[in-house]
ModelCIF file with pLDDT and N, C-alpha, C, O atoms, coordinates in Angstrom:
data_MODEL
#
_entry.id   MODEL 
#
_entity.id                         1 
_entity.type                       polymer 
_entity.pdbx_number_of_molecules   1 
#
_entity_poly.entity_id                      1 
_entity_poly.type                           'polypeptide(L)' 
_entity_poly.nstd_linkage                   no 
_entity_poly.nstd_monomer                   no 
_entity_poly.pdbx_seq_one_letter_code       
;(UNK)(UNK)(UNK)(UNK)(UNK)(UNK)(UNK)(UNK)(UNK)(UNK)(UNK)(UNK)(UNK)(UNK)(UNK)(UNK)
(UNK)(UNK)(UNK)(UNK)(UNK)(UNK)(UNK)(UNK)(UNK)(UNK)(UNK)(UNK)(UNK)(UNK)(UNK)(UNK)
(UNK)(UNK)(UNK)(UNK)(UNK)(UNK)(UNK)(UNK)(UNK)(UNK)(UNK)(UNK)(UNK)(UNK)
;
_entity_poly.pdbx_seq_one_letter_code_can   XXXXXXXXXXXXXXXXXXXXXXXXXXXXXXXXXXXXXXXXXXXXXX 
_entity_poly.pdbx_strand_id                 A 
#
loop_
_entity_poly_seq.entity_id 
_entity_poly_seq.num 
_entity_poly_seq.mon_id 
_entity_poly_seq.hetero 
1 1  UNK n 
1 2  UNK n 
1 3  UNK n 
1 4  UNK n 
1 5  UNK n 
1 6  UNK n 
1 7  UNK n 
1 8  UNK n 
1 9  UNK n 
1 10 UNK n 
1 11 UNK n 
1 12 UNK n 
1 13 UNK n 
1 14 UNK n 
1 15 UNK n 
1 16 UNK n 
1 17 UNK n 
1 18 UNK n 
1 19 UNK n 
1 20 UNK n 
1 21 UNK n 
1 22 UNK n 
1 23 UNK n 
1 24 UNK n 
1 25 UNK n 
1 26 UNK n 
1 27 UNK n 
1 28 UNK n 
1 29 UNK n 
1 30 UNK n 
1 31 UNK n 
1 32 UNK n 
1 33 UNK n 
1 34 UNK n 
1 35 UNK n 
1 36 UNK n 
1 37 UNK n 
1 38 UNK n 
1 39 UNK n 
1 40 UNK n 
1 41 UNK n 
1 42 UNK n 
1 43 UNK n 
1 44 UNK n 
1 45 UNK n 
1 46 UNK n 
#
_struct_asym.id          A 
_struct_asym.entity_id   1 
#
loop_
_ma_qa_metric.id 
_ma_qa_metric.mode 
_ma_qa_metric.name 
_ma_qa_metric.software_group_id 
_ma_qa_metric.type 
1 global pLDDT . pLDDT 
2 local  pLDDT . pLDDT 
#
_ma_qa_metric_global.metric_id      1 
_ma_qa_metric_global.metric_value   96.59 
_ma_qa_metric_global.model_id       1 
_ma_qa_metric_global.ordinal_id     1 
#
loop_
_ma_qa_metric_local.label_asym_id 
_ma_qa_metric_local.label_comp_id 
_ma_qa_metric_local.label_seq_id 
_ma_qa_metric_local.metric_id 
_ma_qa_metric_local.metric_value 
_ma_qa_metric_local.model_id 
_ma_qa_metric_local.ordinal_id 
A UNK 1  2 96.00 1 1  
A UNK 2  2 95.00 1 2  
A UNK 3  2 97.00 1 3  
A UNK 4  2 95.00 1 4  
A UNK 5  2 96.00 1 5  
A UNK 6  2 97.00 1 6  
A UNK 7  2 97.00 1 7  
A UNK 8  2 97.00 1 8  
A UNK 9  2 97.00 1 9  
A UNK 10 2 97.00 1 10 
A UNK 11 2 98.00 1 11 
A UNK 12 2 97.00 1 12 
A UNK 13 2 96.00 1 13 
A UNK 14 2 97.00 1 14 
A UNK 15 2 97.00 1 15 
A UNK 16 2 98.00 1 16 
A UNK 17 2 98.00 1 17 
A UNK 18 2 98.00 1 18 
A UNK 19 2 98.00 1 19 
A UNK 20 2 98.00 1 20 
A UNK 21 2 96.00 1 21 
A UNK 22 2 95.00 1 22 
A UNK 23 2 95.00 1 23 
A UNK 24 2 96.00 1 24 
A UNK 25 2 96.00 1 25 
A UNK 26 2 97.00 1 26 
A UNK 27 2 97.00 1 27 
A UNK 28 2 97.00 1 28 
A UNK 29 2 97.00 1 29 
A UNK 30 2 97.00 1 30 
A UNK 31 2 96.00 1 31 
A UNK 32 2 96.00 1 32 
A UNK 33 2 94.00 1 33 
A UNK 34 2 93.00 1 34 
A UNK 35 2 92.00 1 35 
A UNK 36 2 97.00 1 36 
A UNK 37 2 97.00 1 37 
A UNK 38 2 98.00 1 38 
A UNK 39 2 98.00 1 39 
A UNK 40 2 98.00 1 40 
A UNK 41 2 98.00 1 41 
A UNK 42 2 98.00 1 42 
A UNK 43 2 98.00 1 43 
A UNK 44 2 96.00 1 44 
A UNK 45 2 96.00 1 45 
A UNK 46 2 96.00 1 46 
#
loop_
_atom_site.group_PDB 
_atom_site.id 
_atom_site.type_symbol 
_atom_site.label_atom_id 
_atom_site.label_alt_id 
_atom_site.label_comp_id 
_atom_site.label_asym_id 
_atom_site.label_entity_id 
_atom_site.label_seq_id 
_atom_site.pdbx_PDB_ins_code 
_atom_site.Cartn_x 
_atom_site.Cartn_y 
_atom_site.Cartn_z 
_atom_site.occupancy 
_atom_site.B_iso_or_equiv 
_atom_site.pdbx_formal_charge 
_atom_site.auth_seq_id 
_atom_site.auth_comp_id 
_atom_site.auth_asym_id 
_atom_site.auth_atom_id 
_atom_site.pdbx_PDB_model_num 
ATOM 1   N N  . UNK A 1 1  ? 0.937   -18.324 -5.056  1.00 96.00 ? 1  UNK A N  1 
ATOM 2   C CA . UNK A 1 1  ? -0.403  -17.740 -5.025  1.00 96.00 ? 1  UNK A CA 1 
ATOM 3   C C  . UNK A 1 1  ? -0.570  -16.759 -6.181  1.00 96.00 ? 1  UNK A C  1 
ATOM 4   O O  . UNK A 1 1  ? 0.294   -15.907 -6.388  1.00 96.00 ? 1  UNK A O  1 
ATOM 5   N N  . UNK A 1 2  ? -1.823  -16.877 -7.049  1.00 95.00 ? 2  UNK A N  1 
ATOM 6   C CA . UNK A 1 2  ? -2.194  -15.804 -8.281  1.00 95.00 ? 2  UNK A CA 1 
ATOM 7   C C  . UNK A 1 2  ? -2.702  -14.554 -7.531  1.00 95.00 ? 2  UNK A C  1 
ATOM 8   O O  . UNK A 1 2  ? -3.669  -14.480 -6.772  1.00 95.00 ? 2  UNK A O  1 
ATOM 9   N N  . UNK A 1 3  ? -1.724  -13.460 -7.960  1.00 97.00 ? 3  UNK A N  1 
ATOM 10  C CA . UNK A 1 3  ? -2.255  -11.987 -7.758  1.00 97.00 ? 3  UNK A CA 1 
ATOM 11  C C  . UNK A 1 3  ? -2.374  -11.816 -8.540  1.00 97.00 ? 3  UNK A C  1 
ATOM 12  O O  . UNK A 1 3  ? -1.704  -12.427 -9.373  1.00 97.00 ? 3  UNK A O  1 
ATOM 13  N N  . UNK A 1 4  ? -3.617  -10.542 -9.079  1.00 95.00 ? 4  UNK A N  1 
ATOM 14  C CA . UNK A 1 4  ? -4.157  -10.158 -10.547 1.00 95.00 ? 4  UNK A CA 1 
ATOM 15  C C  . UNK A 1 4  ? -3.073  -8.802  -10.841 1.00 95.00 ? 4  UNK A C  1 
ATOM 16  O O  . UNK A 1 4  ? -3.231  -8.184  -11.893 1.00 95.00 ? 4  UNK A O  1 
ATOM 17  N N  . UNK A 1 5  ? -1.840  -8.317  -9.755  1.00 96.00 ? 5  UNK A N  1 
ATOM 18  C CA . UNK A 1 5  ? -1.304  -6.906  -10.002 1.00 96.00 ? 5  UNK A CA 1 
ATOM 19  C C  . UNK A 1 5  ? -0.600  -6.554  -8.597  1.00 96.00 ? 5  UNK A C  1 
ATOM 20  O O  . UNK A 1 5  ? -1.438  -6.298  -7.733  1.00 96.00 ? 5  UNK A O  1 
ATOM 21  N N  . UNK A 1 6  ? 0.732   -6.479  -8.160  1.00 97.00 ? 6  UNK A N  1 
ATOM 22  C CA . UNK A 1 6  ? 1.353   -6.297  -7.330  1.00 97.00 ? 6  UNK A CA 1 
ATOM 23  C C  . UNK A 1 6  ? 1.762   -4.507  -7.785  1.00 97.00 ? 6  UNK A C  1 
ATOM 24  O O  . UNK A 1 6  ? 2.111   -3.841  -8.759  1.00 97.00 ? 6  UNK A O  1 
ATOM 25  N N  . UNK A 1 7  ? 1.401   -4.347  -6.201  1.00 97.00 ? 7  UNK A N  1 
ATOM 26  C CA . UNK A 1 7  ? 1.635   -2.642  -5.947  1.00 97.00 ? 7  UNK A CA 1 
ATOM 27  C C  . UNK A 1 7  ? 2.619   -2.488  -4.971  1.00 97.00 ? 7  UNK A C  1 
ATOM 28  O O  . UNK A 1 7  ? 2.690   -3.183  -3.957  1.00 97.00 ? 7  UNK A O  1 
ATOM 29  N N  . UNK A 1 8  ? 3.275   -1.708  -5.230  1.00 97.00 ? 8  UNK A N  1 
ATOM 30  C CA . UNK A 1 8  ? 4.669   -1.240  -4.679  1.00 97.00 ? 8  UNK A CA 1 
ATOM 31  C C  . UNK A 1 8  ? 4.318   0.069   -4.015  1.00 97.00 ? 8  UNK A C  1 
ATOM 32  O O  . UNK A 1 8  ? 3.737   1.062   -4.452  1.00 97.00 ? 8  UNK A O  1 
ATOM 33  N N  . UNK A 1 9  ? 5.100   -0.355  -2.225  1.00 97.00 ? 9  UNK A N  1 
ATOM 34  C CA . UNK A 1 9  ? 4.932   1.457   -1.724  1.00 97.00 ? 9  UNK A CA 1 
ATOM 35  C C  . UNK A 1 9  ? 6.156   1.214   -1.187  1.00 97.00 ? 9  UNK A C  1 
ATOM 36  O O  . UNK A 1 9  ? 6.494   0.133   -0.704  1.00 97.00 ? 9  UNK A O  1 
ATOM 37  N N  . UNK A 1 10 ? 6.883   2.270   -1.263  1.00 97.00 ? 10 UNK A N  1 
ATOM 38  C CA . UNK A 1 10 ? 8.496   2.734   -0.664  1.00 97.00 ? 10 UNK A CA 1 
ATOM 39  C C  . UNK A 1 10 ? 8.074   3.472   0.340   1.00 97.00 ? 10 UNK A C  1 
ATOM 40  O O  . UNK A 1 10 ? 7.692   4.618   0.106   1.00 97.00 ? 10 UNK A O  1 
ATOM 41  N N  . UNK A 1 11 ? 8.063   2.911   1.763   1.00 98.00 ? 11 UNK A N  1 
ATOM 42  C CA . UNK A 1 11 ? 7.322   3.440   3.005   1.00 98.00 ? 11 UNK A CA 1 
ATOM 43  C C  . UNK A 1 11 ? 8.224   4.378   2.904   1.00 98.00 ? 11 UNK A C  1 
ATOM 44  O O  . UNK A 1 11 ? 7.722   5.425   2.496   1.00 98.00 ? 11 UNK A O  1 
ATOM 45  N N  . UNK A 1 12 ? 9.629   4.457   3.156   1.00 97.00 ? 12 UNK A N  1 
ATOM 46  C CA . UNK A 1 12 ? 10.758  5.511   3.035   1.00 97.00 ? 12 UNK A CA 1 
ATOM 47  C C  . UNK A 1 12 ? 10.334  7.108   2.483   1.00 97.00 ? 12 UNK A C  1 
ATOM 48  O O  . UNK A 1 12 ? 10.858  8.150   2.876   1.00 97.00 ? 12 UNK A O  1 
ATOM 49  N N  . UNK A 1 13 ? 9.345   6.991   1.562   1.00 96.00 ? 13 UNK A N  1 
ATOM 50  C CA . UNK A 1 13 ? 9.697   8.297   0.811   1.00 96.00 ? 13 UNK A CA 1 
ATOM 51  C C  . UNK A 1 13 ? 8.084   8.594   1.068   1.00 96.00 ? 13 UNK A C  1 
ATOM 52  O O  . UNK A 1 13 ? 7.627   9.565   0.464   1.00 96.00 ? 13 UNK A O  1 
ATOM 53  N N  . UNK A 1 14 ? 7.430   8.040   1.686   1.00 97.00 ? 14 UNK A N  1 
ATOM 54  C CA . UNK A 1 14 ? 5.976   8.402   1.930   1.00 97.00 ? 14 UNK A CA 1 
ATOM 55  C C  . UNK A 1 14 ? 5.865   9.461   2.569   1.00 97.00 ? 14 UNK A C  1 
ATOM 56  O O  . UNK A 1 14 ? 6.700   9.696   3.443   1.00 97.00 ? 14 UNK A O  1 
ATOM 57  N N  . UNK A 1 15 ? 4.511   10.647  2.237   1.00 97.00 ? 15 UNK A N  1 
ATOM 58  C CA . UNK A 1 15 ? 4.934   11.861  3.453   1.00 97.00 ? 15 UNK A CA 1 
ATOM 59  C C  . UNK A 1 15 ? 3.235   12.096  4.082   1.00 97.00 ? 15 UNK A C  1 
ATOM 60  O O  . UNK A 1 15 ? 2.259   11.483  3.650   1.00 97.00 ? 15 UNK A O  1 
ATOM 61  N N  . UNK A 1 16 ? 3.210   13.061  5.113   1.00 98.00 ? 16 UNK A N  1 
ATOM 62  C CA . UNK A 1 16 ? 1.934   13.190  5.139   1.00 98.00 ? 16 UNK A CA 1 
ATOM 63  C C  . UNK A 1 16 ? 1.062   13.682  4.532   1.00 98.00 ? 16 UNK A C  1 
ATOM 64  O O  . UNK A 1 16 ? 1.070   14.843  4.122   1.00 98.00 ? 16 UNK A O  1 
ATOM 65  N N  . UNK A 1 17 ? 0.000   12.718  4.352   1.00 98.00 ? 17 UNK A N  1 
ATOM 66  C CA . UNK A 1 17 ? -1.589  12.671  3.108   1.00 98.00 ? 17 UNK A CA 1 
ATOM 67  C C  . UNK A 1 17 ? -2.267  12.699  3.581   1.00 98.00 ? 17 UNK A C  1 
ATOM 68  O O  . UNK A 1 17 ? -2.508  11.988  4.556   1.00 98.00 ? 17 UNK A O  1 
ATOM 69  N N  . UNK A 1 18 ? -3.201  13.899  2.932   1.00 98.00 ? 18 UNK A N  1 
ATOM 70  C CA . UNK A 1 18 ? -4.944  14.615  2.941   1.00 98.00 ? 18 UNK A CA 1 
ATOM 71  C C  . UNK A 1 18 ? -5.445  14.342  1.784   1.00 98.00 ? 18 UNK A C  1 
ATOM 72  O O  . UNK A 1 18 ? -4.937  14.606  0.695   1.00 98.00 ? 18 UNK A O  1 
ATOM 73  N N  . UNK A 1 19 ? -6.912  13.562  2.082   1.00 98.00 ? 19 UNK A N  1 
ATOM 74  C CA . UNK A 1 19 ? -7.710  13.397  1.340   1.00 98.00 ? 19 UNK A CA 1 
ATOM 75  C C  . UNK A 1 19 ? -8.761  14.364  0.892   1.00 98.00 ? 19 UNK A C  1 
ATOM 76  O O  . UNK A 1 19 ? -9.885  14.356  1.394   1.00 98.00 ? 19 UNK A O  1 
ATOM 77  N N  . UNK A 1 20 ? -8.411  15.170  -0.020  1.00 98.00 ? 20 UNK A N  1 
ATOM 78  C CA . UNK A 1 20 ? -9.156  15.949  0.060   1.00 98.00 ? 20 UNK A CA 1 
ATOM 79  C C  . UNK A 1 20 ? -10.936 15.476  -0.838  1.00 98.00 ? 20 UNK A C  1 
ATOM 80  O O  . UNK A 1 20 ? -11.251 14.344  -1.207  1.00 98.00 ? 20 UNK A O  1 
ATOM 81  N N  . UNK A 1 21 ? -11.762 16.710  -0.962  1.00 96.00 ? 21 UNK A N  1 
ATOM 82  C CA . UNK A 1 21 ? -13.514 16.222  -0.647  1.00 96.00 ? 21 UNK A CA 1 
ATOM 83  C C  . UNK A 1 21 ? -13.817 15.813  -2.070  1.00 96.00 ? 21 UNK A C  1 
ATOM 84  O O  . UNK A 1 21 ? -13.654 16.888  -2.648  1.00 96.00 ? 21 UNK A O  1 
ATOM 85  N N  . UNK A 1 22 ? -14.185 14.857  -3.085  1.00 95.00 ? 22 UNK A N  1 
ATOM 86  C CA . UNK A 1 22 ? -15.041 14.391  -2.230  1.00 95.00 ? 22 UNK A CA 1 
ATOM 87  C C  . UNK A 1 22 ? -14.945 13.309  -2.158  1.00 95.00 ? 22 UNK A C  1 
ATOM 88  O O  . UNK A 1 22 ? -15.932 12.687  -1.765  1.00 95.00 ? 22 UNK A O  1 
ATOM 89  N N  . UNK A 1 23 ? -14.065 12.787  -2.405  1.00 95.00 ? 23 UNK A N  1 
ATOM 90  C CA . UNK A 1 23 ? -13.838 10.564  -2.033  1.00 95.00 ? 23 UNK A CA 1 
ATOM 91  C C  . UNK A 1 23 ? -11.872 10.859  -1.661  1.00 95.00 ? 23 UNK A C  1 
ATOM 92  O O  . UNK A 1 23 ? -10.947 11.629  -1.916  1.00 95.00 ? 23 UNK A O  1 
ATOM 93  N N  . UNK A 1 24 ? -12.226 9.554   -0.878  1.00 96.00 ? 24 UNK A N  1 
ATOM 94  C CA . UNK A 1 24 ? -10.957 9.211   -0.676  1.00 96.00 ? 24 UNK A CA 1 
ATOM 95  C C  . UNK A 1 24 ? -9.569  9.276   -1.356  1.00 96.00 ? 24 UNK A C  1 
ATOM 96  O O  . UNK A 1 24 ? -8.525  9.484   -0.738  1.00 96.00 ? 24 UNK A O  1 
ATOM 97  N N  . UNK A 1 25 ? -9.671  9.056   -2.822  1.00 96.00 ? 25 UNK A N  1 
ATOM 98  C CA . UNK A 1 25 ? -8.782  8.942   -3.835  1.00 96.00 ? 25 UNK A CA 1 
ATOM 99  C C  . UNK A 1 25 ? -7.900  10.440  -4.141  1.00 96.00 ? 25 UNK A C  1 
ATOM 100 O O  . UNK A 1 25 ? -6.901  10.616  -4.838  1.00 96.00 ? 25 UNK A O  1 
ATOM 101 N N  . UNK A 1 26 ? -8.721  11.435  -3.304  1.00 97.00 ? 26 UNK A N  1 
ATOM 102 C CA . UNK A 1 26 ? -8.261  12.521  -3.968  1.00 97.00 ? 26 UNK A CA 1 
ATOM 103 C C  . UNK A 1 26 ? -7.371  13.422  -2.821  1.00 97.00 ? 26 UNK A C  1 
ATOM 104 O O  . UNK A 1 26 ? -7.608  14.377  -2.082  1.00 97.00 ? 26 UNK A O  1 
ATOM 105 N N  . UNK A 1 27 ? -6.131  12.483  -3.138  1.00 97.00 ? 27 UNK A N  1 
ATOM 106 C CA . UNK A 1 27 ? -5.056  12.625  -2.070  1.00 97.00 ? 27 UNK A CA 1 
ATOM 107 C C  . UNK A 1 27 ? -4.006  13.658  -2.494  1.00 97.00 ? 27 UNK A C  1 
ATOM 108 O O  . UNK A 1 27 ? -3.734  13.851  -3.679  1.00 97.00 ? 27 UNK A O  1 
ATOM 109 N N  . UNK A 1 28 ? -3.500  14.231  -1.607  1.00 97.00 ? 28 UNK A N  1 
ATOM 110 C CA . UNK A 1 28 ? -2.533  15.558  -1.873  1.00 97.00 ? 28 UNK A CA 1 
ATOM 111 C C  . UNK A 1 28 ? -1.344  15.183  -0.311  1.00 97.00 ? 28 UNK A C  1 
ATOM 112 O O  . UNK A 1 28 ? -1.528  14.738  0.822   1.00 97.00 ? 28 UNK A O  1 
ATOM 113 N N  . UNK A 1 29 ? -0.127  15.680  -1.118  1.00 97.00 ? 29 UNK A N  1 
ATOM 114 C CA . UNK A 1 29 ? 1.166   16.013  0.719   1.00 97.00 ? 29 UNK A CA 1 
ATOM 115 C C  . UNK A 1 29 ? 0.154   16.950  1.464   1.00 97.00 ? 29 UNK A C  1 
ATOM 116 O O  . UNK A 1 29 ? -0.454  17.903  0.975   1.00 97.00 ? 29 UNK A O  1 
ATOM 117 N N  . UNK A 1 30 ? 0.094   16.428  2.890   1.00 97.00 ? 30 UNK A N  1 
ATOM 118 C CA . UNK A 1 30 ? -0.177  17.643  3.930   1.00 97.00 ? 30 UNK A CA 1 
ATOM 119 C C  . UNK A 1 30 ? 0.134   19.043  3.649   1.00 97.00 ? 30 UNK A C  1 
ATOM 120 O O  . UNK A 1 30 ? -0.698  19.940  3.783   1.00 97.00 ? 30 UNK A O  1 
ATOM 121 N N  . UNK A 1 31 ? 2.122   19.343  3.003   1.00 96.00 ? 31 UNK A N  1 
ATOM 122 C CA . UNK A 1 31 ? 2.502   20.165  2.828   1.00 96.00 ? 31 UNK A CA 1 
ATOM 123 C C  . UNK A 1 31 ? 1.729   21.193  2.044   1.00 96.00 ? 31 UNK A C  1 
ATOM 124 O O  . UNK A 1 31 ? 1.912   22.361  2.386   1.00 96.00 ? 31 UNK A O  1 
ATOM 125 N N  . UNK A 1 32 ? 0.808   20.936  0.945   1.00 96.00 ? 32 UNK A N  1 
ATOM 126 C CA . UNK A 1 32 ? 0.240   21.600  -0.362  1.00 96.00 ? 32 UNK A CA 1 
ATOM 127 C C  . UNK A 1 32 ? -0.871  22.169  0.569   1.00 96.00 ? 32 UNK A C  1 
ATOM 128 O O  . UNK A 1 32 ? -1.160  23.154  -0.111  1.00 96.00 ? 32 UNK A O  1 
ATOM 129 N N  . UNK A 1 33 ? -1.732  22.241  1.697   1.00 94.00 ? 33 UNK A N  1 
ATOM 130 C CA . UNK A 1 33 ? -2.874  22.719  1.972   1.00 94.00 ? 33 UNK A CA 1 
ATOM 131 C C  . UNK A 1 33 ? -2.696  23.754  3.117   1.00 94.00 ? 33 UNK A C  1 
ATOM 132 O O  . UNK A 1 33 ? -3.519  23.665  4.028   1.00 94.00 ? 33 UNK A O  1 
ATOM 133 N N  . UNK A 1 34 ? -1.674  24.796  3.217   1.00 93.00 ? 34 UNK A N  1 
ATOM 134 C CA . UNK A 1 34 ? -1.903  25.774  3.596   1.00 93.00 ? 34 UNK A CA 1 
ATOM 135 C C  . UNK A 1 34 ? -2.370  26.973  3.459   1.00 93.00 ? 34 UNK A C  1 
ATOM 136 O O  . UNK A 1 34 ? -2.218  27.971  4.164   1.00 93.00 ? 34 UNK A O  1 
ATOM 137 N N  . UNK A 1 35 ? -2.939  26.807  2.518   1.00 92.00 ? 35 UNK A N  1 
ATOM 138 C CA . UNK A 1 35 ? -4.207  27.527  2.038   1.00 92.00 ? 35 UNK A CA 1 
ATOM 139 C C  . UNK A 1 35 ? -5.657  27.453  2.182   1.00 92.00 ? 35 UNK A C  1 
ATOM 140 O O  . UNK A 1 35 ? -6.536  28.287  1.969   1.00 92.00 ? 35 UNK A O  1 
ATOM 141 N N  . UNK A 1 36 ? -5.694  26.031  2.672   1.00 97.00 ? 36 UNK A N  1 
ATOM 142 C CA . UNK A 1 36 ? -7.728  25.850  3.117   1.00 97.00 ? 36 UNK A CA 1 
ATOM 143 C C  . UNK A 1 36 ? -7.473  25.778  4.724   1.00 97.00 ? 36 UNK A C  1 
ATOM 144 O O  . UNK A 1 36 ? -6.903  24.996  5.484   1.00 97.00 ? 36 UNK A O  1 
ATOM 145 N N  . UNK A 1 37 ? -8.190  26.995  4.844   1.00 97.00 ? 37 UNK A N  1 
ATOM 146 C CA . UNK A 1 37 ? -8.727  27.497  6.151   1.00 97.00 ? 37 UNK A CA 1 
ATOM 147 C C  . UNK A 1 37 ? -10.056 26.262  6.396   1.00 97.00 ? 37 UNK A C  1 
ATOM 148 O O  . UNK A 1 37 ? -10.988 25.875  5.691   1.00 97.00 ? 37 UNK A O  1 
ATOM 149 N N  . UNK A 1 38 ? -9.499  25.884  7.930   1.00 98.00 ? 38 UNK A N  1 
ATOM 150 C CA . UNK A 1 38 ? -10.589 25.052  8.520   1.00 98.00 ? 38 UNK A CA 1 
ATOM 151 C C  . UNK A 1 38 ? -11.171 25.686  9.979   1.00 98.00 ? 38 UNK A C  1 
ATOM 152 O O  . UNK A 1 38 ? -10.703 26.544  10.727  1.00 98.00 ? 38 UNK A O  1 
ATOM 153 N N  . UNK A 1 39 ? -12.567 24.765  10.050  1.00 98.00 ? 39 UNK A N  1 
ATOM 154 C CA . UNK A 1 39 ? -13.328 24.773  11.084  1.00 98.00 ? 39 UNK A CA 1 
ATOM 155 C C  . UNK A 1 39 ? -13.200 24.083  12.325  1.00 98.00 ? 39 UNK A C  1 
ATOM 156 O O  . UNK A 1 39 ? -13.510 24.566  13.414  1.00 98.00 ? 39 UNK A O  1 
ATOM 157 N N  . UNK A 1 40 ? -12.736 22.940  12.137  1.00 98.00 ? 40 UNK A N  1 
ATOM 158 C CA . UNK A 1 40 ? -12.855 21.999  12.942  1.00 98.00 ? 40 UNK A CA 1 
ATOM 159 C C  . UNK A 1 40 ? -11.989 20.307  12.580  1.00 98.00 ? 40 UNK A C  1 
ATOM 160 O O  . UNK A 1 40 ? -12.105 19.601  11.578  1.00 98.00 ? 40 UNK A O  1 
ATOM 161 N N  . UNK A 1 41 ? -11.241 20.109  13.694  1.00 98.00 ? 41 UNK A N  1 
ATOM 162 C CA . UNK A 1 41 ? -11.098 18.661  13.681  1.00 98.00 ? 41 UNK A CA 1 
ATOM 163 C C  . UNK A 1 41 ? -11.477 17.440  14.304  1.00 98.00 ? 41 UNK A C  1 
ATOM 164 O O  . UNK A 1 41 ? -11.488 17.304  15.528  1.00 98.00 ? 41 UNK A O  1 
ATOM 165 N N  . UNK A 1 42 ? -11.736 16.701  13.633  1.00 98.00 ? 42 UNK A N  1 
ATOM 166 C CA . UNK A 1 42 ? -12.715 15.551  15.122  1.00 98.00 ? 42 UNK A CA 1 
ATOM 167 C C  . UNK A 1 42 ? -11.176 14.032  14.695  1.00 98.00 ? 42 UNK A C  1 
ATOM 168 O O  . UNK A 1 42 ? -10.731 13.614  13.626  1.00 98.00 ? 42 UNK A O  1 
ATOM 169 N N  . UNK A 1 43 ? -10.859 13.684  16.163  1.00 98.00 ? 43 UNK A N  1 
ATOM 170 C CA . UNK A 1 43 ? -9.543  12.710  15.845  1.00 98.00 ? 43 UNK A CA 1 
ATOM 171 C C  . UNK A 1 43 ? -10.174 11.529  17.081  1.00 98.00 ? 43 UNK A C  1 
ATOM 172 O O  . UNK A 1 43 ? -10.143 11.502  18.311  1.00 98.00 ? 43 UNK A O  1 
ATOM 173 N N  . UNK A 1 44 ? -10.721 10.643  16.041  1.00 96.00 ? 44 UNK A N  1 
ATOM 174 C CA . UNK A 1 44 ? -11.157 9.260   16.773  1.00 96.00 ? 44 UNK A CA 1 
ATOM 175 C C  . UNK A 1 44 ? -11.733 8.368   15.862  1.00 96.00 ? 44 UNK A C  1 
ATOM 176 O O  . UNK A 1 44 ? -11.191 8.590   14.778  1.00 96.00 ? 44 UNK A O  1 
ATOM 177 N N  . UNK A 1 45 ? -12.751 7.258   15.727  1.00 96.00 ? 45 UNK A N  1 
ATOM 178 C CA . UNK A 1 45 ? -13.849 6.759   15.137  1.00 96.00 ? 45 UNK A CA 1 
ATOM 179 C C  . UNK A 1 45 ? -12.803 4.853   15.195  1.00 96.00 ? 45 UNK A C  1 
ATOM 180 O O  . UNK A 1 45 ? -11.845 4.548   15.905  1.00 96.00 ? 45 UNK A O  1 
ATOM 181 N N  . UNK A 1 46 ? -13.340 4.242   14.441  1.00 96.00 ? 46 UNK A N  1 
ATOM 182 C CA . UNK A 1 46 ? -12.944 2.988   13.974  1.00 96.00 ? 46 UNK A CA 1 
ATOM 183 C C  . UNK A 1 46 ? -11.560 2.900   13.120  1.00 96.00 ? 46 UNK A C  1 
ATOM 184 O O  . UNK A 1 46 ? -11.170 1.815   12.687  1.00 96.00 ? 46 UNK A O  1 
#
């Protein structure tokens, strides 16, 4: 089968990721955001 580009993820070394505002792409470790004070979490949807 033709793929236009095979991407590699090493589930192993993956850690927890926040997207931070304003699109998706703009991902950071969980670890780095103890500094933005929040309001609120909402944990459900599709």
């Amino acid at each position: 089968a033709e793929y236009e580009q095979t991407i590699t993820i090493d589930l192993d070394t993956l850690e927890p990721t926040v997207s931070y505002p304003h699109l998706p792409e703009n991902t950071h470790p969980a670890r780095e955001g103890r500094g933005i004070k929040i309001d609120q979490i909402v944990i459900g949807s599709c």
